[in-house]
N, C-alpha and C. Protein backbone atom coordinates (compact mmCIF):
# COMPACT_ATOMS: atom_id res chain seq x y z
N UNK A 1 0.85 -1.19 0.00
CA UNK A 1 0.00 0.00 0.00
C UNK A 1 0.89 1.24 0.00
N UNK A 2 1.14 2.26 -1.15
CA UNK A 2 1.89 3.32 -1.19
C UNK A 2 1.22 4.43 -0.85
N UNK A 3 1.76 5.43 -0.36
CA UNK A 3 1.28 6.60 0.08
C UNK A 3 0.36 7.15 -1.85
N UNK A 4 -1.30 7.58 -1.40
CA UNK A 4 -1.80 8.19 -2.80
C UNK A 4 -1.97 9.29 -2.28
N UNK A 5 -2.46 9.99 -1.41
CA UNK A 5 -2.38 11.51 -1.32
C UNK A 5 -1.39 11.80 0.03
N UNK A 6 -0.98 13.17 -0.64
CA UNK A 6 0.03 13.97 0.00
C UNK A 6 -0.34 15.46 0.05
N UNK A 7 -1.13 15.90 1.65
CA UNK A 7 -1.98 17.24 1.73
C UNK A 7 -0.63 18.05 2.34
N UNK A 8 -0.55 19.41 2.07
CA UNK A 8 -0.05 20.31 3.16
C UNK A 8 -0.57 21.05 4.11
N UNK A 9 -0.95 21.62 4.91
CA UNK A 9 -1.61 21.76 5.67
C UNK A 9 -1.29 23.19 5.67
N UNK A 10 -2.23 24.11 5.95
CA UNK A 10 -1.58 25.72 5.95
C UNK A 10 -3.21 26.56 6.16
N UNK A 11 -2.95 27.83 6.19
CA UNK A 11 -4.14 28.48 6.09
C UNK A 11 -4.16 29.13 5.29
N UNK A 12 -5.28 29.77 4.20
CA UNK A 12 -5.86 30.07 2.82
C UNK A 12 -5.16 31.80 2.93
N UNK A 13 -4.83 32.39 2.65
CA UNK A 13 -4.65 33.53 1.86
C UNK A 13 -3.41 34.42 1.81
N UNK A 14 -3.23 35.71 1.21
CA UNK A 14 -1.61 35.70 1.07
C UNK A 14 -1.02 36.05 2.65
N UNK A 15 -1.52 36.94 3.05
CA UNK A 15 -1.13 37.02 4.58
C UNK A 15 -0.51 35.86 5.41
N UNK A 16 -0.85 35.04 4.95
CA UNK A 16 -0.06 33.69 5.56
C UNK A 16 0.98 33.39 4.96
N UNK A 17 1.15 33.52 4.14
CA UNK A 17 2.39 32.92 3.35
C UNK A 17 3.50 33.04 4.06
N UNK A 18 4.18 32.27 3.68
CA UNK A 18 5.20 31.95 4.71
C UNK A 18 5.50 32.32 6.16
N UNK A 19 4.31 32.14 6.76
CA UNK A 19 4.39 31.85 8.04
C UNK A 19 4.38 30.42 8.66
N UNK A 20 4.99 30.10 10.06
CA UNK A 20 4.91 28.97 10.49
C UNK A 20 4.10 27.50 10.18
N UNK A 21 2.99 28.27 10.21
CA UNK A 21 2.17 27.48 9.89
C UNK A 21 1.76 26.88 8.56
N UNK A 22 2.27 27.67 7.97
CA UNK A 22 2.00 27.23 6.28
C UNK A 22 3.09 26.29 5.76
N UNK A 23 4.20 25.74 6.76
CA UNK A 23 5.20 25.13 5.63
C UNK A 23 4.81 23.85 5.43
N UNK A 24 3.40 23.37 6.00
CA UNK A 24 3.08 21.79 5.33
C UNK A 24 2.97 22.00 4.08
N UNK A 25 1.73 23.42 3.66
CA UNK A 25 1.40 23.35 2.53
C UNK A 25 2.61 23.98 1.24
N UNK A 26 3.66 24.90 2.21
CA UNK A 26 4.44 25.13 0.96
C UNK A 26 5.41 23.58 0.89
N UNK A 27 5.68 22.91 1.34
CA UNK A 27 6.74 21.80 1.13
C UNK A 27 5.25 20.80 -0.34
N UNK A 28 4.21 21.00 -0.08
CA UNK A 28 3.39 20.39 -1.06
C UNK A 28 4.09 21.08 -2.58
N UNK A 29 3.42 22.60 -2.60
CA UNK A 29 3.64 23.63 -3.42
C UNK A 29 5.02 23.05 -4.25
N UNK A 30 6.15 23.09 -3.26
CA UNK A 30 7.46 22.87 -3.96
C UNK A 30 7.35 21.53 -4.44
N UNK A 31 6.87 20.43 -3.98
CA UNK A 31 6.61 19.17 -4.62
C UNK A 31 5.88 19.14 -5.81
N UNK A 32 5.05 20.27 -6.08
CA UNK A 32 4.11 20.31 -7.13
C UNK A 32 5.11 21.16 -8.39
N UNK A 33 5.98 22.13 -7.86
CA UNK A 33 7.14 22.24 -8.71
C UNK A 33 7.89 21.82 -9.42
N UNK A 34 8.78 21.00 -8.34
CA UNK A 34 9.57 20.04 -8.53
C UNK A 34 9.31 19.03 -9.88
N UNK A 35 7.90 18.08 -9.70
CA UNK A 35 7.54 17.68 -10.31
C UNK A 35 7.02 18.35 -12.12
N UNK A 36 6.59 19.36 -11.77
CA UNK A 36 5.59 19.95 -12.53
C UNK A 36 4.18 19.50 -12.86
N UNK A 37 3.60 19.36 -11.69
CA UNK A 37 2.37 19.33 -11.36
C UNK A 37 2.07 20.55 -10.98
N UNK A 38 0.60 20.32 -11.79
CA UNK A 38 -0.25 22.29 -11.91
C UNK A 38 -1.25 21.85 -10.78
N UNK A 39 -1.33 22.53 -9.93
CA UNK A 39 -2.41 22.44 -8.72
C UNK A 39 -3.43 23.22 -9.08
N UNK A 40 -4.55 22.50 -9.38
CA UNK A 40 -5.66 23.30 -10.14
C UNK A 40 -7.05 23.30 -8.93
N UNK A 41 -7.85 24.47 -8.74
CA UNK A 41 -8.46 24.61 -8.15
C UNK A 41 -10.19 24.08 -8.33
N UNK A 42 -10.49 22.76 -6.85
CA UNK A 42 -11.64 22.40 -6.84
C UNK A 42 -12.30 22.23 -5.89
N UNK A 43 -13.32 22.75 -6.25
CA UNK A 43 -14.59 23.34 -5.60
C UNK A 43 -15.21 21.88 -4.90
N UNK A 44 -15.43 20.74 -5.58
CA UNK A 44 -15.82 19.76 -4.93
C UNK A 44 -14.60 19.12 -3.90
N UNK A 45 -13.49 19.52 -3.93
CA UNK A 45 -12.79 18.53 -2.85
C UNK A 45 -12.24 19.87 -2.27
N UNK A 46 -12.84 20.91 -1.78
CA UNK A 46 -12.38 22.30 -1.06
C UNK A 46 -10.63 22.54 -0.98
N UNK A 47 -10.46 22.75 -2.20
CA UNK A 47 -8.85 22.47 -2.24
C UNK A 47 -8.44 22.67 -3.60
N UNK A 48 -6.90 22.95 -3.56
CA UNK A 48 -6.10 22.81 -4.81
C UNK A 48 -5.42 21.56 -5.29
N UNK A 49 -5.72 20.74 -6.17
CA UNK A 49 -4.88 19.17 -6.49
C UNK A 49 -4.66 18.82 -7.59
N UNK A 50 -3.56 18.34 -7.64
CA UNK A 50 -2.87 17.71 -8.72
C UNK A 50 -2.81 16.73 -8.71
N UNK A 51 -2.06 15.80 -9.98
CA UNK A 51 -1.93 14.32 -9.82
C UNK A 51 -0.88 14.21 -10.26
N UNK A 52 0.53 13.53 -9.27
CA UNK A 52 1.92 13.70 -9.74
C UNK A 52 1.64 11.80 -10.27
N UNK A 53 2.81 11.44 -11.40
CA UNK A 53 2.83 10.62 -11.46
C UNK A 53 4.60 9.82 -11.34
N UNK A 54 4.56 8.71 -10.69
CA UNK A 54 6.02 8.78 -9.92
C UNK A 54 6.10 7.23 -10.58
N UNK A 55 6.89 7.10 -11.59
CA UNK A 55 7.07 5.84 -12.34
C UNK A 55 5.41 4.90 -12.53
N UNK A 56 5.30 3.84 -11.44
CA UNK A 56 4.35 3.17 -11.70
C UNK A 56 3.32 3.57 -10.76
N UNK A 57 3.38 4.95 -9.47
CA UNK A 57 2.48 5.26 -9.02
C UNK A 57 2.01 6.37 -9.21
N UNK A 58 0.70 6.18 -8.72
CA UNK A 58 -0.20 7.75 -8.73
C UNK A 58 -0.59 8.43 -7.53
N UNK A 59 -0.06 9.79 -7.33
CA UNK A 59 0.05 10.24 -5.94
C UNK A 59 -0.80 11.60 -6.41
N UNK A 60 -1.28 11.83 -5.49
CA UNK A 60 -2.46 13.23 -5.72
C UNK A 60 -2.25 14.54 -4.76
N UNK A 61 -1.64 15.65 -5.48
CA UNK A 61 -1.05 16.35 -4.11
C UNK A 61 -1.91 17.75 -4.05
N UNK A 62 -2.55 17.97 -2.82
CA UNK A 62 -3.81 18.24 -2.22
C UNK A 62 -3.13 19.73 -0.96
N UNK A 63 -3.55 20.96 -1.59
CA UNK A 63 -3.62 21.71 -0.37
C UNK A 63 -5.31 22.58 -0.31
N UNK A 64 -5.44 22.47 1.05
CA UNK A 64 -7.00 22.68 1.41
C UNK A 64 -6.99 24.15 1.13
N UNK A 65 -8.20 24.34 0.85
CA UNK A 65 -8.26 26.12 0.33
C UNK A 65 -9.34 26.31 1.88
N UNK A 66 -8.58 26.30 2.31
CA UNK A 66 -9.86 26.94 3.94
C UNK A 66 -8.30 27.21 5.07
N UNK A 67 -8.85 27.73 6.09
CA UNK A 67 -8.47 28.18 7.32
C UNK A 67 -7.62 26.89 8.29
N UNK A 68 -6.89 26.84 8.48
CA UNK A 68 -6.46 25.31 9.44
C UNK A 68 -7.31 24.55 10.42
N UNK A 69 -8.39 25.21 11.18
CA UNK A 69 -9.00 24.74 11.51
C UNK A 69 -10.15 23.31 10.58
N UNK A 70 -10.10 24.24 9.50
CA UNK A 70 -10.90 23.28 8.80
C UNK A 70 -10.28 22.53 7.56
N UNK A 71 -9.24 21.99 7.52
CA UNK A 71 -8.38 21.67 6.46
C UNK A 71 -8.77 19.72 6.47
N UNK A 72 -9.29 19.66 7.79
CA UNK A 72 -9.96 18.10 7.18
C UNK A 72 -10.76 17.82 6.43
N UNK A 73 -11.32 19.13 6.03
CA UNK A 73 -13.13 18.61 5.27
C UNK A 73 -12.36 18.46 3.83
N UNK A 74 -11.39 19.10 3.28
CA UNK A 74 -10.41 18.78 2.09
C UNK A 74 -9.81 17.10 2.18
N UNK A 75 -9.20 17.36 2.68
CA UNK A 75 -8.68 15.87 3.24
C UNK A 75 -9.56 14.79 3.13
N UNK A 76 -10.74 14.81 4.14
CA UNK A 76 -11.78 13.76 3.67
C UNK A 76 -12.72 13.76 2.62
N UNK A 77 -12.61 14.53 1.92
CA UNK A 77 -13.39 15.02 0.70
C UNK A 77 -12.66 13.90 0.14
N UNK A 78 -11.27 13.86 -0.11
CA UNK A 78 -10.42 13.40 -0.76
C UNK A 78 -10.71 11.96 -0.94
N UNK A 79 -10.29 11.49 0.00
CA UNK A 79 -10.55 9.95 0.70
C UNK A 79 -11.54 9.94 0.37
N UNK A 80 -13.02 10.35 0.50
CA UNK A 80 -14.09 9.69 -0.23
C UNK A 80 -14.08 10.11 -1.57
N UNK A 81 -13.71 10.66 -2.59
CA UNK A 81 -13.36 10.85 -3.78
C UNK A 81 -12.64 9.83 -4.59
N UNK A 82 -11.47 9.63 -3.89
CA UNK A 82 -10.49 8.88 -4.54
C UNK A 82 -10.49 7.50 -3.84
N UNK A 83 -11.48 6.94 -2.77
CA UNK A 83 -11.92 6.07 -2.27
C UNK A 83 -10.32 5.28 -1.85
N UNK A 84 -9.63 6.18 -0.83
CA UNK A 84 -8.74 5.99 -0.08
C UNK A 84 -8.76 5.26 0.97
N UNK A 85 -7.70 4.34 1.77
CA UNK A 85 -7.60 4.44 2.94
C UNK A 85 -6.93 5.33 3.52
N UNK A 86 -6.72 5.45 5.14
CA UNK A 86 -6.68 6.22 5.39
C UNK A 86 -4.80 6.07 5.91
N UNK A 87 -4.69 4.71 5.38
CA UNK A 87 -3.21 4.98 5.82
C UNK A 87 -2.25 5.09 4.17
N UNK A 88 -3.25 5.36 3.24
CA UNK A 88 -2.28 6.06 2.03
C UNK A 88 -2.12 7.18 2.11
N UNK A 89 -2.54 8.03 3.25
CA UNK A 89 -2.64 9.40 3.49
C UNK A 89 -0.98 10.08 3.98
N UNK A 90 -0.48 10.61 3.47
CA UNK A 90 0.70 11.35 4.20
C UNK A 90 0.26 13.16 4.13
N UNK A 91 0.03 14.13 5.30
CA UNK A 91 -0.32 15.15 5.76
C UNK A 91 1.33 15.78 6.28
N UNK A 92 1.67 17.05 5.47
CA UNK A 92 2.70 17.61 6.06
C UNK A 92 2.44 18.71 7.02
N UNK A 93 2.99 18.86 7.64
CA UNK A 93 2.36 20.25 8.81
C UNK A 93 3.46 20.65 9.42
N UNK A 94 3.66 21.66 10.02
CA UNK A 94 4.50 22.35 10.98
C UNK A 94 4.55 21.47 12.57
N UNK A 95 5.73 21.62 12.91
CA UNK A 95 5.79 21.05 14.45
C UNK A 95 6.28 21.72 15.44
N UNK A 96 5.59 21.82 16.48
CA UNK A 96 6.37 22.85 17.63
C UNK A 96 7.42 21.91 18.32
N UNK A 97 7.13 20.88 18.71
CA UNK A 97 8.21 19.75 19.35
C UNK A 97 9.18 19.85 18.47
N UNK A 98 9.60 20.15 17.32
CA UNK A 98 11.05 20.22 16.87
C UNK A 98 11.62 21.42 16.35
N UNK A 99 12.73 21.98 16.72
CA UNK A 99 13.42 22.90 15.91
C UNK A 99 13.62 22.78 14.15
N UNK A 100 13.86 24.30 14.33
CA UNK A 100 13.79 24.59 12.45
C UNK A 100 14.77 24.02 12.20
N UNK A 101 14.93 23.11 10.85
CA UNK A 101 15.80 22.43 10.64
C UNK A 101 15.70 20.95 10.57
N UNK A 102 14.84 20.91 11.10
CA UNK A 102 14.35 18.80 11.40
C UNK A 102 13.36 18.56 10.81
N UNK A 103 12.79 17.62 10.29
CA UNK A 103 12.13 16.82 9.96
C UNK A 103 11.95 15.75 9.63
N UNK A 104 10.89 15.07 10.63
CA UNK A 104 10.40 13.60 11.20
C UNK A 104 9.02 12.83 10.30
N UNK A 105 9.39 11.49 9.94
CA UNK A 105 8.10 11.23 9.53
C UNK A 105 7.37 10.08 10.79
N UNK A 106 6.26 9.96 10.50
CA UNK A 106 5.77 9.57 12.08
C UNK A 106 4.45 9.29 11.33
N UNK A 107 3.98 8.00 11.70
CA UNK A 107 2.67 7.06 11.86
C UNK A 107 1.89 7.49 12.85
N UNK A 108 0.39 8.16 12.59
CA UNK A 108 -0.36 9.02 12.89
C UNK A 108 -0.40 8.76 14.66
N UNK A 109 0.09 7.73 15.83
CA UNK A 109 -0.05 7.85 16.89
C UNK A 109 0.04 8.91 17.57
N UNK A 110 0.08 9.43 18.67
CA UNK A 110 0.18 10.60 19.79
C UNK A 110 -0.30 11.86 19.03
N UNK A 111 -1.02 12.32 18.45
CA UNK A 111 -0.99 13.31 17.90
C UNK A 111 -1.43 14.67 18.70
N UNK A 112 -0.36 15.44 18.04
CA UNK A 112 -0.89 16.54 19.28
C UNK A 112 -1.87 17.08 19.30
N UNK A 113 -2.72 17.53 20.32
CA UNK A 113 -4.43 17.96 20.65
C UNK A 113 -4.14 19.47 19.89
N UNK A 114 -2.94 19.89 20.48
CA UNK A 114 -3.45 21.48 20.29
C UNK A 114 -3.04 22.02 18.63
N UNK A 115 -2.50 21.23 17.60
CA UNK A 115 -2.29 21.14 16.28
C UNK A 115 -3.82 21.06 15.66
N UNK A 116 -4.31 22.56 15.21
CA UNK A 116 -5.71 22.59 15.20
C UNK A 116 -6.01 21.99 13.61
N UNK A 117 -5.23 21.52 12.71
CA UNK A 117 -5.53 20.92 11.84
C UNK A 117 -5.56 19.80 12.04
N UNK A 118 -4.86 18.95 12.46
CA UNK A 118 -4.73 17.41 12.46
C UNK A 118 -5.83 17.33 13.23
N UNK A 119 -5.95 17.87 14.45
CA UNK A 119 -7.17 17.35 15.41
C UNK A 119 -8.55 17.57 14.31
N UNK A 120 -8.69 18.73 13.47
CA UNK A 120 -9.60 18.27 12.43
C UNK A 120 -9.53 17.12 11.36
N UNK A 121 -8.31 16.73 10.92
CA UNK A 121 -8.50 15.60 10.20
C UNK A 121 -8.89 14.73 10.97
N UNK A 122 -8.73 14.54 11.97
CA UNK A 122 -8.77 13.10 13.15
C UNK A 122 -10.30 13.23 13.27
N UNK A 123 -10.87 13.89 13.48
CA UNK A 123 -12.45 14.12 13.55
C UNK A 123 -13.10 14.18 12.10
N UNK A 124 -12.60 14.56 11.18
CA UNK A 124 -13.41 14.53 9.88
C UNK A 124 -13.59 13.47 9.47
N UNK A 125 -11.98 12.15 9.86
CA UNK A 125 -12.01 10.90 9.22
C UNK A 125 -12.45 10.09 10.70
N UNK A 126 -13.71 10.06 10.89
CA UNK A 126 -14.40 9.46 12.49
C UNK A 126 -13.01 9.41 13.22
N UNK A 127 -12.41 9.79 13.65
CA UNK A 127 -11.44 9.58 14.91
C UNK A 127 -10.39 8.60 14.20
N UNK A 128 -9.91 8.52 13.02
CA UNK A 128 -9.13 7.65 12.51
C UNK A 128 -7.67 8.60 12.51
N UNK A 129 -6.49 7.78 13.11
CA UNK A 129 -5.56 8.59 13.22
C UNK A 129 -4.24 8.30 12.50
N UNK A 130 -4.44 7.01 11.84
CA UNK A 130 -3.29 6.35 11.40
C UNK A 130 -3.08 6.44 9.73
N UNK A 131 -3.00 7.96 9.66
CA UNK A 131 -2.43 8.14 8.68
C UNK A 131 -1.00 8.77 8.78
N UNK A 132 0.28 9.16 7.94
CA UNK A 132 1.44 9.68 7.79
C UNK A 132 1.79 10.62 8.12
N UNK A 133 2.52 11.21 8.70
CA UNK A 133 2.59 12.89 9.12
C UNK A 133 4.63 13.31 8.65
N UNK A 134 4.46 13.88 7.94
CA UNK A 134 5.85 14.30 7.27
C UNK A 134 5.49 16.09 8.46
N UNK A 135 6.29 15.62 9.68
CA UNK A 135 6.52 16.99 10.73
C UNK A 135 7.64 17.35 10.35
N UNK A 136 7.43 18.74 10.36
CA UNK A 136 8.35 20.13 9.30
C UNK A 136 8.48 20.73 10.82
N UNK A 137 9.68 20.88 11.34
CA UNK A 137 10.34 21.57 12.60
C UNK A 137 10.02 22.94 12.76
N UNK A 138 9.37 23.76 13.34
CA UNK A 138 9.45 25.22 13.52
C UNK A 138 9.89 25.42 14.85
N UNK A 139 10.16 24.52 15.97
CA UNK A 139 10.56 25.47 17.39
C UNK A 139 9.49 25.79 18.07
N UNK A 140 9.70 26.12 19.38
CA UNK A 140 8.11 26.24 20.00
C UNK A 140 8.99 28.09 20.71
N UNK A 141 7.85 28.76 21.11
CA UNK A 141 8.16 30.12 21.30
C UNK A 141 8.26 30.15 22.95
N UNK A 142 8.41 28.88 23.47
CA UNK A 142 8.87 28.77 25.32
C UNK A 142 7.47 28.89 26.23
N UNK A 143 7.11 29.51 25.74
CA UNK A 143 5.24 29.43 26.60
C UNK A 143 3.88 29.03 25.57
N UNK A 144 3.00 28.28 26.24
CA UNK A 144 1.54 27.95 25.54
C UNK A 144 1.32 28.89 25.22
N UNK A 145 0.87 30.11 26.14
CA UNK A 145 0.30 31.32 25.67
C UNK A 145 0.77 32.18 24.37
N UNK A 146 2.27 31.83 23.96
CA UNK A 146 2.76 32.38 22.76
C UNK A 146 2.60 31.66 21.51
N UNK A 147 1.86 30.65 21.59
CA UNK A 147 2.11 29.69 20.22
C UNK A 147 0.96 30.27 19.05
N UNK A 148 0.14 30.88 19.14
CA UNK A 148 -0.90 31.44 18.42
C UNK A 148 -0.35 32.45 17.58
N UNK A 149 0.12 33.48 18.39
CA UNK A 149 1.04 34.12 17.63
C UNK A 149 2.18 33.74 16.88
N UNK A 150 2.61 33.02 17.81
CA UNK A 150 4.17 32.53 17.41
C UNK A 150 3.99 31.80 15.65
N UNK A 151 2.70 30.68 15.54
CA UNK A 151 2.35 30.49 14.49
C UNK A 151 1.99 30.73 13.61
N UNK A 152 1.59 32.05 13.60
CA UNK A 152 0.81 33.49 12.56
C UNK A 152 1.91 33.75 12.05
N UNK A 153 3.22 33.93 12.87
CA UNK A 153 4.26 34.94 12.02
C UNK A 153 5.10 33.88 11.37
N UNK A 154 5.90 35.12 10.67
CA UNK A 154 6.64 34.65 9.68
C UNK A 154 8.07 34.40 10.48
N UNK A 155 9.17 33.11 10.62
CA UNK A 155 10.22 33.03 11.17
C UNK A 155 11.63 34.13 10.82
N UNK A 156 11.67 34.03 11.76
CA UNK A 156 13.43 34.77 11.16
C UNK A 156 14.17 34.50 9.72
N UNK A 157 14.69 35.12 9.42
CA UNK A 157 15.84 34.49 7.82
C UNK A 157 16.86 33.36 8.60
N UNK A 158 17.53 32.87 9.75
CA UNK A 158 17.96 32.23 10.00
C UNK A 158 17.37 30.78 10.52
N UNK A 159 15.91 31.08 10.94
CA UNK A 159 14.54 29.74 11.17
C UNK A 159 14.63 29.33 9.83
N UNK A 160 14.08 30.88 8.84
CA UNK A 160 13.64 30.03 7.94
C UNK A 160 14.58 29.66 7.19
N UNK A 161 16.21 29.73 6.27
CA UNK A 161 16.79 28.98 6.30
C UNK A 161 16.83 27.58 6.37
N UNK A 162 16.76 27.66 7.26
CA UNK A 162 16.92 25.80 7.88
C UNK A 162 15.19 25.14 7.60
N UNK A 163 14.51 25.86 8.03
CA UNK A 163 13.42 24.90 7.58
C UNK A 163 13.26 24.85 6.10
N UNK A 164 13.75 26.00 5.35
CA UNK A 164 13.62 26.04 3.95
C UNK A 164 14.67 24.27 3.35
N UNK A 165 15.45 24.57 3.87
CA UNK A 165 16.77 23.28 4.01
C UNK A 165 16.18 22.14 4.35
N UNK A 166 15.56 21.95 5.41
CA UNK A 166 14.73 20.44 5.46
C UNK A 166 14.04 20.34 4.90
N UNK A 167 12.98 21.01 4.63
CA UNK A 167 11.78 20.62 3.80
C UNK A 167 12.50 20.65 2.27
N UNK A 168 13.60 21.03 1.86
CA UNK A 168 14.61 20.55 0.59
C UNK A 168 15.15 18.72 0.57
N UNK A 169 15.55 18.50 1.76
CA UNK A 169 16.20 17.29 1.90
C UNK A 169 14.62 16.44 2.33
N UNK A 170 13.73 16.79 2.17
CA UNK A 170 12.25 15.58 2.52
C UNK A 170 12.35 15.87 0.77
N UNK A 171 12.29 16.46 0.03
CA UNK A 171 11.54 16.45 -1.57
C UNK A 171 12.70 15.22 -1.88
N UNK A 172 13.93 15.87 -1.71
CA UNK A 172 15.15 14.54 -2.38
C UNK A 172 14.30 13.17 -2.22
N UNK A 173 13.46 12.70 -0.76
CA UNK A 173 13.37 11.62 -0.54
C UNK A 173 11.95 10.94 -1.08
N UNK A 174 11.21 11.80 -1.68
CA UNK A 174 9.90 12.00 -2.45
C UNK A 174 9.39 10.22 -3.06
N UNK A 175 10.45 9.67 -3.79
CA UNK A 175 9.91 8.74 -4.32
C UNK A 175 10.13 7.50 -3.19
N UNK A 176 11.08 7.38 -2.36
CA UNK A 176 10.97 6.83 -0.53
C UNK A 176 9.63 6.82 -0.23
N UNK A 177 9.17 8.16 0.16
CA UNK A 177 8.20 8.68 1.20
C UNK A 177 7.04 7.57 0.39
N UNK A 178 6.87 7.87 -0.96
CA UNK A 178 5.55 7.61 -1.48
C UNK A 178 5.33 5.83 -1.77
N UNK A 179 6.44 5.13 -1.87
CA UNK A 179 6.29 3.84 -1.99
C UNK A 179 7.02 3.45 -0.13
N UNK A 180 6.99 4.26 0.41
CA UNK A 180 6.65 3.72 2.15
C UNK A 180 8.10 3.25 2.55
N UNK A 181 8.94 3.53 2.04
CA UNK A 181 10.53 3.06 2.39
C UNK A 181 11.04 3.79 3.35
N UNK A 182 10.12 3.94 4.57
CA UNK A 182 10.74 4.88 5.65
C UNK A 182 11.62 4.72 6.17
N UNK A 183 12.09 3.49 6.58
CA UNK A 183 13.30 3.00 7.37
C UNK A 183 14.61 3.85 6.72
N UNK A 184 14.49 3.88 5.05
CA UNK A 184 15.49 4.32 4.46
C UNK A 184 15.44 5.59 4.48
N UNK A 185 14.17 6.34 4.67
CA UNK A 185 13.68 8.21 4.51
C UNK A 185 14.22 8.65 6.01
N UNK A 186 13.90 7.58 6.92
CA UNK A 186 13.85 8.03 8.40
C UNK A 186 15.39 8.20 8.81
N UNK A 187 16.41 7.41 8.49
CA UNK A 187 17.64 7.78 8.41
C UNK A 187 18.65 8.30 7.89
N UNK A 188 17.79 8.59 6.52
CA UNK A 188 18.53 10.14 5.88
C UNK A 188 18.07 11.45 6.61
N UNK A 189 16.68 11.59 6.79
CA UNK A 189 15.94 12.83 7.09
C UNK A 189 16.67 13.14 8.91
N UNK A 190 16.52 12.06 9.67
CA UNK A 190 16.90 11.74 11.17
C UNK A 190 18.36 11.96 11.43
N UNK A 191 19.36 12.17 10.68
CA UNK A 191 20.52 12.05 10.78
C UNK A 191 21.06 13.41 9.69
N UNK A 192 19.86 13.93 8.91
CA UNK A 192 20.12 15.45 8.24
C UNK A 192 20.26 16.42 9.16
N UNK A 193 21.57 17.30 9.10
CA UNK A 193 21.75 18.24 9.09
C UNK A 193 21.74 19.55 8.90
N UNK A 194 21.32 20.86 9.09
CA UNK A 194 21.18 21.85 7.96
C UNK A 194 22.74 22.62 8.52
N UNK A 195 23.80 23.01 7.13
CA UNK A 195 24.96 23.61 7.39
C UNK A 195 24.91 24.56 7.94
N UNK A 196 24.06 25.91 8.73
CA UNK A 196 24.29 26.76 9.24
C UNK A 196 23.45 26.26 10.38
């Protein structure tokens, strides 16, 4: 079973752009580059998607056109569209548990409550949690009370740097990620470095 969709997770308009929170959906964006897949906008699956094609598979890469809160109703739109399970699903998102610079892939267990997108996918797909999570490092801002903000803005040139740098070294591993060769993704990505 290979990974068929690959969502980024972010919130809808330019004001966000490149803020914290948006680098699930830009690490999609650059995948849709990379490739040259045109992310075309639809109204029935509340979202922008393409269909990359990666030798003998077909991977569908999906960013939700709504607010983070609601970025599951895209997501499960999907899955009942493309009549998915839910563990071909890989979701990229921002992580406060890791510094800029890292990135972890991780089988949908422990997921964090206060990650207001995932806790919507987890509820859109009945409480199903075991889908993929490609976590993109941003750093946490030292107190709960700062993470709202902290996630609105845009990182430093030296944050972003490095997260720009990991989420570079996850695309290298693109055709890994999608035919499920984590063992081999998890110890390139786990043992990456960013030079500054």
């Amino acid at each position: 079973m290979t990974i068929k969709l690959i969502a980024g997770l972010g919130n809808v308009g330019v004001s966000y752009f490149n803020t914290r929170h948006n680098f699930g959906s830009k690490y999609v964006e650059l995948l849709a580059k990379k490739y040259r897949v045109m992310l075309s906008k639809s109204d029935i699956l509340c979202g922008y998607i393409g269909k990359l094609k990666l030798k003998n598979n077909v991977v569908y890469l999906l960013i939700p056109d709504s607010y983070m809160n609601n970025n599951g109703i895209s997501i499960s739109k999907c899955v009942d569209f493309y009549q998915l399970y839910v563990e071909e699903i890989l979701v990229a998102h921002d992580e406060l548990d890791l510094p800029p610079g890292v990135v972890r892939i991780k089988l949908g267990k422990n997921i964090n409550d206060s990650h207001n997108g995932l806790r919507d996918i987890v509820t859109r797909l009945n409480n199903k949690f075991n889908f993929y999570r490609l976590r993109i490092g941003i750093g946490h801002p030292g107190k709960k009370t700062k993470v709202i903000n902290f996630v609105l803005n845009r990182p430093s040139v030296y944050e972003k740097f490095r997260i720009d740098s990991a989420i570079n070294e996850a695309l290298l591993h693109t055709e890994s990620i999608v035919t499920k060769k984590f063992i081999k993704v998890m110890n390139q990505l786990h043992s990456y470095k960013s030079d500054i």
